[in-house]
Each structure stands twice: as structure tokens, then as C-alpha cells.
Protein backbone atom coordinates (compact mmCIF):
# COMPACT_ATOMS: atom_id res chain seq x y z
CA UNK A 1 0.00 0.00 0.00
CA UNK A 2 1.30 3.47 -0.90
CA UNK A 3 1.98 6.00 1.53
CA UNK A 4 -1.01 8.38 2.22
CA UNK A 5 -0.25 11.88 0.20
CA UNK A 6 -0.87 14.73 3.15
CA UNK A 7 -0.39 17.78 1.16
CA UNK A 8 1.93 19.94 -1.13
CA UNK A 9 4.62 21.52 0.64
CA UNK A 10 5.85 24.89 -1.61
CA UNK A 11 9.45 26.56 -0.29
CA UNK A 12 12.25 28.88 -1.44
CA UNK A 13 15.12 26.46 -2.91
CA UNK A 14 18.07 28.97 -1.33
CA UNK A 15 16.56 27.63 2.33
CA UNK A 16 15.44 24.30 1.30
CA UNK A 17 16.54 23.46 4.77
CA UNK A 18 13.09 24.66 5.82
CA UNK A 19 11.55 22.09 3.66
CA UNK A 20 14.23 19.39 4.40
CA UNK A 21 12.67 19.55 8.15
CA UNK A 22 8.91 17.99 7.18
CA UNK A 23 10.84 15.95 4.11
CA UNK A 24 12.66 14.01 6.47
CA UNK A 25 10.04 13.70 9.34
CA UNK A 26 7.23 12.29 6.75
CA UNK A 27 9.68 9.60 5.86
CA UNK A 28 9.98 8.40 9.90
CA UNK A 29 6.19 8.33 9.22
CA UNK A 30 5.99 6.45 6.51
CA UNK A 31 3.80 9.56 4.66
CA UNK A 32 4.08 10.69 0.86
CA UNK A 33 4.54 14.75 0.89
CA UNK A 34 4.34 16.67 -2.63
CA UNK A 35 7.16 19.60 -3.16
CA UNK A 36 6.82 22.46 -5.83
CA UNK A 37 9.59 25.41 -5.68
CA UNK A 38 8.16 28.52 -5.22
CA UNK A 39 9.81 31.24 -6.69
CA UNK A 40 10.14 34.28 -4.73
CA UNK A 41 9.91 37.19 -7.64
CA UNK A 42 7.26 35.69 -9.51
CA UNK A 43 4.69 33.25 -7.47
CA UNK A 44 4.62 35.90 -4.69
CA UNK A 45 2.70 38.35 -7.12
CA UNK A 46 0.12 35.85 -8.31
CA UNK A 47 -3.15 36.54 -7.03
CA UNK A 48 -4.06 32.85 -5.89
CA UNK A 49 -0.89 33.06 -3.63
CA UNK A 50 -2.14 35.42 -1.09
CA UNK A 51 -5.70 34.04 -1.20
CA UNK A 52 -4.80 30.91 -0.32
CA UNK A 53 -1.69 32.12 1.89
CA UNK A 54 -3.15 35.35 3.56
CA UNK A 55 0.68 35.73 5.08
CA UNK A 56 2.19 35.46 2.62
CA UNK A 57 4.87 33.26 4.71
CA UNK A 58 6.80 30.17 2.98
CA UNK A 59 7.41 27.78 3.11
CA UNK A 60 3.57 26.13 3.54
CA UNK A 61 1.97 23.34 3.18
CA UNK A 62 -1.06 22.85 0.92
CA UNK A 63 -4.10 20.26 2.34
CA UNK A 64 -7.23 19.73 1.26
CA UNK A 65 -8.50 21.07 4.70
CA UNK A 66 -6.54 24.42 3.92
CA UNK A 67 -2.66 25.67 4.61
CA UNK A 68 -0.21 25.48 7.11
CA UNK A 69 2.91 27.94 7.20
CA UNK A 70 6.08 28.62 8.63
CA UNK A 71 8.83 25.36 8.59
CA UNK A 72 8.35 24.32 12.05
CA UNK A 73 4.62 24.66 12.20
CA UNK A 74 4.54 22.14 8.69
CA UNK A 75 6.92 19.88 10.53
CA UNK A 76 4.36 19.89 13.76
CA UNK A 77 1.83 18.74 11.56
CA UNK A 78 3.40 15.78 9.97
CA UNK A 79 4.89 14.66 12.87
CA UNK A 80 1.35 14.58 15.00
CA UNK A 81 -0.05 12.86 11.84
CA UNK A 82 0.98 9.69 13.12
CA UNK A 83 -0.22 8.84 16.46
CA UNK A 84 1.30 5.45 16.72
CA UNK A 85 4.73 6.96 16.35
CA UNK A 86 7.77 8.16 18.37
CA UNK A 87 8.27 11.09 16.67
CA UNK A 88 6.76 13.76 18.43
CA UNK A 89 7.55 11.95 21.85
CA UNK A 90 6.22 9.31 24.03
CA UNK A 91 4.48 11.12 26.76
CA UNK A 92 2.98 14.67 27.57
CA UNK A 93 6.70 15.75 29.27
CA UNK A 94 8.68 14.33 25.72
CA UNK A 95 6.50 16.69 24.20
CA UNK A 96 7.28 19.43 26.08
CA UNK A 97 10.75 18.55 25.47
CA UNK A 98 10.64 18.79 21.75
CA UNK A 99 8.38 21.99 21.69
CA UNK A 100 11.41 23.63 23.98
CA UNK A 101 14.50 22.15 21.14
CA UNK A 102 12.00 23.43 18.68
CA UNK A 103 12.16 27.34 20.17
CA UNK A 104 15.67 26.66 20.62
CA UNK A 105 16.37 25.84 16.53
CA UNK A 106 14.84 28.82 15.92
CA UNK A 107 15.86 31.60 18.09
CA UNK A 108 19.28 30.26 18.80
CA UNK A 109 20.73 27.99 15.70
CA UNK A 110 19.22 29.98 12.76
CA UNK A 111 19.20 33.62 13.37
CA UNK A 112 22.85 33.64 14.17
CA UNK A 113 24.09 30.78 11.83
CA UNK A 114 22.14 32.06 8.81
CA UNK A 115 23.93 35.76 9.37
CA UNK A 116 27.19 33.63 9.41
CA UNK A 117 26.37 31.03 6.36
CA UNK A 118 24.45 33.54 4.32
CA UNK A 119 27.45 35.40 2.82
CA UNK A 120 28.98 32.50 2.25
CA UNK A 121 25.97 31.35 -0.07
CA UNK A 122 26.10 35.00 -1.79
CA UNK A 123 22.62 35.51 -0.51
CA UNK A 124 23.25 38.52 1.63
CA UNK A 125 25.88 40.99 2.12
CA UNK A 126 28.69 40.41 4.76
CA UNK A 127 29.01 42.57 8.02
CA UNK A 128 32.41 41.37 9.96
CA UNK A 129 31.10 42.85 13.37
CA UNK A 130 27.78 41.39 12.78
CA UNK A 131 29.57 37.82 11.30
CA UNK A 132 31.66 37.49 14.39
CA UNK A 133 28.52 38.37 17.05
CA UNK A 134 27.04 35.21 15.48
CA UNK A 135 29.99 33.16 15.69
CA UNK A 136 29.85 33.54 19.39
CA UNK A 137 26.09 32.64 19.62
CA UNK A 138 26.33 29.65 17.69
CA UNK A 139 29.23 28.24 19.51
CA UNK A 140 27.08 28.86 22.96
CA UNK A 141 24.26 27.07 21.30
CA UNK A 142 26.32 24.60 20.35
CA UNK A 143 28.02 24.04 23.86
CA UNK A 144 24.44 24.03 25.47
CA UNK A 145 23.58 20.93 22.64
CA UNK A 146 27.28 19.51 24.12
CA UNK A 147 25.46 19.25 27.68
CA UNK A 148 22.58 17.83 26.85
CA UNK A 149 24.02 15.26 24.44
CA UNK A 150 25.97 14.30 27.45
CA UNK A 151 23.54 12.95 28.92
CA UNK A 152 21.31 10.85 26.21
CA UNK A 153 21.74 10.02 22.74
CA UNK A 154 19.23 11.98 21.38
CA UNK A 155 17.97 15.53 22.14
CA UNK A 156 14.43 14.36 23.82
CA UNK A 157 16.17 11.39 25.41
CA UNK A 158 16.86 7.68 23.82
CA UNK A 159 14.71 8.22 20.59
CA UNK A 160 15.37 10.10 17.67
CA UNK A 161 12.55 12.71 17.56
CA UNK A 162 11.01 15.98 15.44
CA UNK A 163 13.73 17.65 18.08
CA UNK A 164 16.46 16.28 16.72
CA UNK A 165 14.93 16.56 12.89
CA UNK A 166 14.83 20.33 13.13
CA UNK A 167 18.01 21.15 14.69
CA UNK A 168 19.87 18.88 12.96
CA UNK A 169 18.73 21.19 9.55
CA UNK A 170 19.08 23.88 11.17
CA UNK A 171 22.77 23.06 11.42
CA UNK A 172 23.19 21.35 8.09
CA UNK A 173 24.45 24.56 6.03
CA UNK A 174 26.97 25.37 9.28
CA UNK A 175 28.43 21.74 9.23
CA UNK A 176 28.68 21.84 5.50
CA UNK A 177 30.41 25.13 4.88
CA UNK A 178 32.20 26.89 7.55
CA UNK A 179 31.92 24.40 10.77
CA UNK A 180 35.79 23.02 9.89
CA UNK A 181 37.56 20.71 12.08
CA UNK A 182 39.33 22.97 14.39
CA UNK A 183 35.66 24.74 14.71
CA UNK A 184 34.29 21.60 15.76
CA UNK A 185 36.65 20.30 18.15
CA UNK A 186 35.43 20.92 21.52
CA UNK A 187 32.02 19.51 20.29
CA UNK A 188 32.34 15.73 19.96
CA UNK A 189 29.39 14.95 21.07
CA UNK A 190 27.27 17.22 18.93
CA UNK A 191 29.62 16.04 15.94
CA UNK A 192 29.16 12.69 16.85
CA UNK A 193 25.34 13.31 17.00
CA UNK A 194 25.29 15.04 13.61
CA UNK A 195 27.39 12.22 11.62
CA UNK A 196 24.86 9.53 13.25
CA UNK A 197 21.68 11.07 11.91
CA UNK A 198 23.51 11.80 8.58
CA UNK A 199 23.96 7.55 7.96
CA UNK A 200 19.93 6.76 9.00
CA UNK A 201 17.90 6.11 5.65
CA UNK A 202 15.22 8.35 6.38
CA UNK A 203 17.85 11.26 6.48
CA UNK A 204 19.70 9.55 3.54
CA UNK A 205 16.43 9.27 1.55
CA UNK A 206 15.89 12.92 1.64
CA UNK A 207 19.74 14.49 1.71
CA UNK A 208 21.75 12.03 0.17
CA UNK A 209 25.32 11.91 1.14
CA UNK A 210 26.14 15.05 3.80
CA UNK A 211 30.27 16.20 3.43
CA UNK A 212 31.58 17.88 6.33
CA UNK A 213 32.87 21.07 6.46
CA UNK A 214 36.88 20.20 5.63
CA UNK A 215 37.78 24.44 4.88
CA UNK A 216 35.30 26.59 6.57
CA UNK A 217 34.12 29.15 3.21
CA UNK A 218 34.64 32.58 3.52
CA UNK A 219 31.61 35.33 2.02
CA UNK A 220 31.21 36.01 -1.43
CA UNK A 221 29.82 38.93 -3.44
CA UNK A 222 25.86 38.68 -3.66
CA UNK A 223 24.85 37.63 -6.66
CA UNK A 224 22.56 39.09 -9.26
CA UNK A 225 19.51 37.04 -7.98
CA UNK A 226 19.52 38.30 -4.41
CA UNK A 227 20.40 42.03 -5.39
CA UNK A 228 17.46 44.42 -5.38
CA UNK A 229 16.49 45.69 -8.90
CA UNK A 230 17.48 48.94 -9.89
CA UNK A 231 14.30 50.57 -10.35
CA UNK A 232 13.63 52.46 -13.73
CA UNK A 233 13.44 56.38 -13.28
CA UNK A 234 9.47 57.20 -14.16
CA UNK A 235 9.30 59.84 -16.76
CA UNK A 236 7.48 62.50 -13.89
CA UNK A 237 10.52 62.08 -12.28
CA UNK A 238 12.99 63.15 -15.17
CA UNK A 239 10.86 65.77 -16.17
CA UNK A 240 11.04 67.04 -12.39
CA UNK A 241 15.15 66.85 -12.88
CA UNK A 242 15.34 68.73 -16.04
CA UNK A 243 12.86 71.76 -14.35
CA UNK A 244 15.37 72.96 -12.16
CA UNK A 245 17.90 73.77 -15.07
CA UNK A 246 14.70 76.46 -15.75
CA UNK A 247 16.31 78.28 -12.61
CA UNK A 248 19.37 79.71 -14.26
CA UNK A 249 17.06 82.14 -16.50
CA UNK A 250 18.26 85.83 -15.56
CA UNK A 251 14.73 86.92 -14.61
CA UNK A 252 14.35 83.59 -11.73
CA UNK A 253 17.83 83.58 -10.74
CA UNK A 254 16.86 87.15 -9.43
CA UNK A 255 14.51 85.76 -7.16
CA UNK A 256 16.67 84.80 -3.72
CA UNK A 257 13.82 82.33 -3.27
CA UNK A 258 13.51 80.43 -6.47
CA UNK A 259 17.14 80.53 -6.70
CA UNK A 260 17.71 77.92 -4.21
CA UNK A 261 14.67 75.66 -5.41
CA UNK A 262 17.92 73.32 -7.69
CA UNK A 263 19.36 72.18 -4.05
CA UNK A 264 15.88 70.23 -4.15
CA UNK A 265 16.16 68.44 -7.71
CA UNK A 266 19.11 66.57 -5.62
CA UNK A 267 16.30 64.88 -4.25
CA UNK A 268 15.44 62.51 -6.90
CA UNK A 269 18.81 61.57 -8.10
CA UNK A 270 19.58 60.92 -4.55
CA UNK A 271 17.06 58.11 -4.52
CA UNK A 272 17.81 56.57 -7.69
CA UNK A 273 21.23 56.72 -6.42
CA UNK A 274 20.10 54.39 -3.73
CA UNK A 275 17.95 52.04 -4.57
CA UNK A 276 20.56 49.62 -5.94
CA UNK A 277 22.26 49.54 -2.64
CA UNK A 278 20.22 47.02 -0.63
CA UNK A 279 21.10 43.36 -1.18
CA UNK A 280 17.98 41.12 -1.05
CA UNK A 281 17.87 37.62 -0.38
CA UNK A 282 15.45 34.81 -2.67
CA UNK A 283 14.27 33.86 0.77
CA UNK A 284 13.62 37.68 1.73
CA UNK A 285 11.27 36.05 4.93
CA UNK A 286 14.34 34.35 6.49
CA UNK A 287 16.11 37.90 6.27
CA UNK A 288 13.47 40.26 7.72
CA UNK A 289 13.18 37.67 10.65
CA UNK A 290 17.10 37.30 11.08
CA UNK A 291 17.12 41.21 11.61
CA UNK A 292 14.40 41.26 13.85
CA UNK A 293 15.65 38.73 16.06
CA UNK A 294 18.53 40.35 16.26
CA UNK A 295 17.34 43.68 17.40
CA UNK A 296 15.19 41.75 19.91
CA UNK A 297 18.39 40.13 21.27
CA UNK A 298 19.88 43.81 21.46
CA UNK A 299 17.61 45.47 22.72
CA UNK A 300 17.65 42.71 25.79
CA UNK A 301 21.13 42.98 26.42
CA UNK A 302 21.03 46.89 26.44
CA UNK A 303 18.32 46.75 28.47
CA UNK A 304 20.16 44.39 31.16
CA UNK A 305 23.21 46.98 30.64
CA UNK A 306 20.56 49.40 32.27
CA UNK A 307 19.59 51.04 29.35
CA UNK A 308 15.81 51.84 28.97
CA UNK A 309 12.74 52.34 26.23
CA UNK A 310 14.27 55.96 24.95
CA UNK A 311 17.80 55.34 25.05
CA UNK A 312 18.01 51.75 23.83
CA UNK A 313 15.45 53.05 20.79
CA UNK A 314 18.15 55.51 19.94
CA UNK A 315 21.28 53.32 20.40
CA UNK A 316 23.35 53.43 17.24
CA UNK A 317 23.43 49.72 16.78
CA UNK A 318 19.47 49.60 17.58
CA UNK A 319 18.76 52.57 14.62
CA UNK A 320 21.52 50.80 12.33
CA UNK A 321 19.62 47.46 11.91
CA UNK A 322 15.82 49.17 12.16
CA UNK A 323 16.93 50.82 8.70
CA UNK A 324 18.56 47.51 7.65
CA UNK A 325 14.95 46.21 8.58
CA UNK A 326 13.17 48.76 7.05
CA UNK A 327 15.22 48.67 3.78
CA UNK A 328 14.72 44.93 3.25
CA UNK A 329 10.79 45.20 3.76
CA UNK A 330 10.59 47.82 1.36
CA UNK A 331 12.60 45.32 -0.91
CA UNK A 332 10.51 42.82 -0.50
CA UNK A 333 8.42 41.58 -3.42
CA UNK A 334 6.38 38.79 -1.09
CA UNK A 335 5.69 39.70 2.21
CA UNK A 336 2.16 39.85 3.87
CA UNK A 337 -1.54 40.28 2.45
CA UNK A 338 -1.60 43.94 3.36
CA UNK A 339 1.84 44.69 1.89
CA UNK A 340 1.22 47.19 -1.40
CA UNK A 341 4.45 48.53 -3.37
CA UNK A 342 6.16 50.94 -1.50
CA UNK A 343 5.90 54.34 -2.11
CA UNK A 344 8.63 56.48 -3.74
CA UNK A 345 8.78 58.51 -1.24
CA UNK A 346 10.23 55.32 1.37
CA UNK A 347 13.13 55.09 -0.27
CA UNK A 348 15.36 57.36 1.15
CA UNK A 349 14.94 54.83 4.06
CA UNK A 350 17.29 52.10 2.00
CA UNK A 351 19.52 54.79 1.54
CA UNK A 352 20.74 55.43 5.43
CA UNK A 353 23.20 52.45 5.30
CA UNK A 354 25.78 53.40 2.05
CA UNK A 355 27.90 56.54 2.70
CA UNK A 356 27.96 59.06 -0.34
CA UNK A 357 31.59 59.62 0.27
CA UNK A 358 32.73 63.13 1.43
CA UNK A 359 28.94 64.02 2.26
CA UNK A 360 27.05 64.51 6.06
CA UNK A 361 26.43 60.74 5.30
CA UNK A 362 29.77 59.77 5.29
CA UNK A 363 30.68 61.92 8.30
CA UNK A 364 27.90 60.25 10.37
CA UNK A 365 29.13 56.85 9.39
CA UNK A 366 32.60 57.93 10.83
CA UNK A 367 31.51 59.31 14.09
CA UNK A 368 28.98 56.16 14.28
CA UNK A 369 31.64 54.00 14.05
CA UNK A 370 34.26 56.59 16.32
CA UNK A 371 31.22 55.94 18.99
CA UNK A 372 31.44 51.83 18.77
CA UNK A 373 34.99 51.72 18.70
CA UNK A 374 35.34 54.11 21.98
CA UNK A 375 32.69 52.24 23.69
CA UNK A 376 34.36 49.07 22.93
CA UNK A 377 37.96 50.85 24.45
CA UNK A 378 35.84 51.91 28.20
CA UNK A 379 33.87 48.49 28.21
CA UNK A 380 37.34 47.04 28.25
CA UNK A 381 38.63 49.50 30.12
CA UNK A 382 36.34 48.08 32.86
CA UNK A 383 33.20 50.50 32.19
CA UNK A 384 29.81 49.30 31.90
CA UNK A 385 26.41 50.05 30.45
CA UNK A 386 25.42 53.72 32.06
CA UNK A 387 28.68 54.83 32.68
CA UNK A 388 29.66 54.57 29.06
CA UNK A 389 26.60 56.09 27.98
CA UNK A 390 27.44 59.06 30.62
CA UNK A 391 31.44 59.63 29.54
CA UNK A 392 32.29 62.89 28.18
CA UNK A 393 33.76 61.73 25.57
CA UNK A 394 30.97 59.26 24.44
CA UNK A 395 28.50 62.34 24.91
CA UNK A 396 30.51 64.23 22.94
CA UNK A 397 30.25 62.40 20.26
CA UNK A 398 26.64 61.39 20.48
CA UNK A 399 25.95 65.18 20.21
CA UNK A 400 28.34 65.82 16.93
CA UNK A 401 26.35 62.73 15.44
CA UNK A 402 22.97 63.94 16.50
CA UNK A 403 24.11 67.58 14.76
CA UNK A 404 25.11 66.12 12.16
CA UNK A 405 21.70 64.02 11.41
CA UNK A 406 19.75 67.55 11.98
CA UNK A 407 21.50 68.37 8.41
CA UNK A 408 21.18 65.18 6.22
């Protein structure tokens, strides 16, 4: 008898890990599960999309009873679908266990790994600082996994379960491409772990043969496919660059008022200027929630350095990624039902992270970074939290950067 068919599951092939998470739990239960590539620029526009996907979130799966979305929530499903199995744990506290592994994949393997492993795969632009902040995070993931493991085989206990499923995905891309030996040396037992899962069938069946990681990869430039189209210049807006040129007549360039109306035509080529400098993703969704996670985590560790709602809102790091945010959701072909083209007007937005070189944007950029670097000097220097904030020299700085913003 065939395996019972439970659905179509659609995802983005550049995090097929997503998908790989159901894949391999349908073949522990023994159930049939269609795929179809959904492509991010194209399927995302169609109006049958969002009807039947209101959030616009993939992956999802497709039943006859309706959809399911986000990876883990898909995974749920066809784990549960099987009531005579292991898989989502053999008692009420097993489950408990697995939901808490679950939380854990997400919030503590994939934001940081996929800000690590995504420049790597030329699907997002590399930030060193940003790189190396998630190097740290996965290795204390990683170390907590190294405990546990140290005490049963598996993650939930001595069965494999949808635990072990999800976080073993979520670490696929890191073991493959930048988790090299000397990386994964004090984790034997998560290695060990990893290499056992790799040889079962059901995992076979659905990755084929896994290589280690022998030379960890270093980024690359984005490519074409994840680089934000350069948006064609409407005619409205080239007719409203050639007006200006009007203002060198004799008879306006009288007027002291009309004679400074050309600083404003800088406007628009300022804008076309920028929309080429955000790097997008395929899998856009994995992005937007990678930054968001990551302000949440700043915002708590400000906030336990004694910062509070004003001054952690207004935190250089804190404003730096909100425009990072801001500039990838207005990049965003497929986000949620509600989510219309953005206005022209937005993106200026985009445009805070590039410096124009020699401009106010450039010298805000410099005294940003003269900010970091100095706090980084007194934290070492012993300082903490509110006392850095309150140095003289950190003030003074803060105050040339706030002047400076008062002029862009």
C-alpha cells in the first residue's frame, strides 16, 4: 500500500533546509509529501498566492483542509499525523521537550548561523562585526547541545525525535560550509550526534550523502539574484530633474527664493542613487526575521546593561539594523496580504546604510563607528552600560552625530 499523500509543501530552494525539516520527518512516518519550488519574484505576485496564503509566509503546506505555514509549524503537523509513532515523543513531558528544542532551533541555531552562512551562499551581504557576534552565539548554542548530548543520545532522550529533525537542519548549512575541524573540536558529542543522523535512511532518503565542512568558506559577493532591482526612473521624475535647469534664467535667478529651489532636484537623483544599494535575499522572509531577532536580542542585552525604552530606541546599533529592517521590507516583493508597493517617497529609508563619500552621510558613518569603537575601548577598560553612555567623551560624540543628522 502506498503512503497516504498529506499535502503539497511549496518553499524557497536557497533555504530548502526549511523544507528538508517535514521531508525528512514524513519519511519516519511512513507519509508521501508533494514539493513544488516557489519562486520568490514571480509566485509571490500571483493573485491565488495570497488568497490561499493570507501571510504570505513560505514555506507552507497545501491540504485539502486548507494551509499550514512557517517550517516548524509544517513539521508539527506531519509529525502529529501519526499517532502510533515516536516522533513527536512518548508522553505529555517528551513533548514538552521537543516543543522547547523546537524554540531553541529557531531563536538560537538559525538567526545567528544564517547571518554567518548567508554570505557564504552569496545571498546577503557580509558585516564582519555582525559575522563574528554570530559566531559567538552559535558556539554557545552549540556548547548548550554539548550538555545535553551528554547525557542521552538523542535531544528528547533515547529516541530520535522531530527535536532532533529540526536542529539537525538547522545546522546542516553550518556543518557543511564553515563548521571546519578545528571549529568543531570541543564539540564531539554534537559532531558525533550530527554524523549519526547523517547515515539513517530516512535522512539519507531525503539528503543524500552530507560532506563535512573540511575548509570553513569565507563570504562572497551577492549575486545578481539576491540584489534588489534597480528601479527604472518614471518619466514625472525626469521631467522634475530637467525643471530645475529652468532656474538659471536671468529673470528667476533674481529671485533669492527660487534661486535655491535646484538644491531640491538633488532629491530625486539621490534616490535613484540608492535604490541599488540594498542586497535582497530569494528567501527575503528568512532575512526580515534574522534582523528582527537580532534587534530583539539587542535590545535585551542593552536593556540588562541598564539602558531603557528611549535610550536603547536611539542606540546606534538599535537605529543601524531598524533601517537595515526597514530597507529589506521595502525590498521585499512577497511579504504579507496587506503589503502594497512601497511608495517612492520610502526610499530614502534604504539609503541610510551606504555613505555618499565626502557628504554629512559619510561623516555620520565615521563618528557612528568613532562611537562603537570608543565604547568598545571603556567596556574594556572596565566601564559598563550607564557609565559609558554618561562619559564625556561618548557624549561628545553622540551630540556631533545627532548635529550632524539635523543636516542630512
Amino acid at each position: 500500500m502506498a503512503p497516504a499523500v498529506i499535502g503539497t509543501l511549496h518553499y524557497v530552494e536557497e533555504a530548502v533546509y526549511k523544507a528538508e525539516k517535514s521531508l525528512i520527518a514524513a519519511k519516519f512516518n511512513g507519509i508521501t509529501i508533494k514539493t513544488q519550488k516557489f519562486d520568490v519574484q514571480k509566485d509571490a505576485k500571483k493573485p491565488d498566492f495570497l488568497a490561499k496564503n493570507a501571510t504570505g509566509k513560505v514555506p507552507y503546506l497545501e491540504t485539502d483542509m486548507g494551509v499550514i505555514f512557517t517550517s516548524n509549524a509544517v513539521a508539527r503537523y506531519v509529525a502529529r499525523s501519526r499517532a502510533d509513532t515516536s516522533l513527536y515523543g512518548q508522553c505529555f513531558d517528551d513533548e514538552g521537550q521537543i516543543d522547547t528544542w523546537l524554540e531553541f532551533a529557531v531563536h538560537d541555531i538559525e538567526v545567528p548561523l544564517m547571518t554567518w552562512v548567508y554570505p557564504v551562499m552569496g545571498m546577503m551581504e557580509d558585516v564582519p562585526e555582525a559575522t563574528k557576534d554570530a559566531q559567538a552565539d552559535v558556539k554557545k548554542a552549540l556548547t548548550a547541545m554539548e550538555d545535553r548530548l551528554k547525557q542521552s543520545q538523542y535531544l528528547a532522550g533515547s529516541f530520535v525525535s522531530l527535536a532532533d529533525i529540526v536542529v539537525f537542519c538547522a545546522l546542516k548549512e553550518g556543518f557543511v560550509r564553515v563548521f571546519d575541524p578545528a571549529f568543531r573540536k570541543p564539540f564531539p558529542k554534537v559532531s558525533a550526534w550530527f554524523e549519526n543522523l547523517c547515515k539513517m535512511p530516512q535522512f539519507k532518503a531525503v539528503l543524500g550523502d552530507v560532506k563535512l565542512c573540511a575548509q570553513a568558506q569565507k563570504p562572497k559577493a551577492v549575486l545578481p539574484a539576491f540584489t534588489a532591482p534597480v528601479k527604472k526612473e518614471k518619466p514625472a521624475e525626469a521631467k522634475a530633474k530637467a525643471e530645475p535647469k529652468k532656474a538659471a534664467e536671468p529673470k528667476k535667478a533674481a529671485e533669492p527664493k527660487k534661486a535655491a529651489e535646484p538644491k531640491k532636484a538633488a532629491d530625486p537623483k539621490a534616490k535613484a542613487a540608492a535604490a541599488p544599494a540594498v542586497a535582497v535575499s530569494g528567501d527575503v522572509e528568512a532575512q526580515i526575521k534574522a534582523v528582527g531577532d537580532e534587534i530583539r536580542a539587542l535590545k535585551e542585552k542593552l536593556k540588562a546593561e541598564g539602558l531603557s525604552g528611549k535610550k536603547i530606541n536611539e542606540h546606534e546599533q538599535i537605529k543601524a539594523l531598524v533601517d537595515k529592517l526597514n530597507a529589506l521590507k521595502a525590498a521585499a516583493p512577497a511579504e504579507g496580504a496587506a503589503s502594497a508597493p512601497a511608495p517612492a517617497p520610502a526610499a530614502p529609508k534604504a539609503a541610510a546604510a551606504p555613505a555618499a563619500g565626502g557628504d554629512i552621510e559619510a561623516q555620520v558613518t565615521a563618528v557612528g563607528d568613532e562611537i562603537r569603537k570608543l565604547k568598545e575601548k571603556l567596556k574594556a577598560e572596565g566601564l559598563s552600560g550607564k557609565k559609558i553612555n554618561e562619559h564625556e567623551e561618548v557624549k561628545a560624540l553622540v551630540a556631533k552625530l545627532q548635529e550632524l543628522k539635523a543636516k542630512m
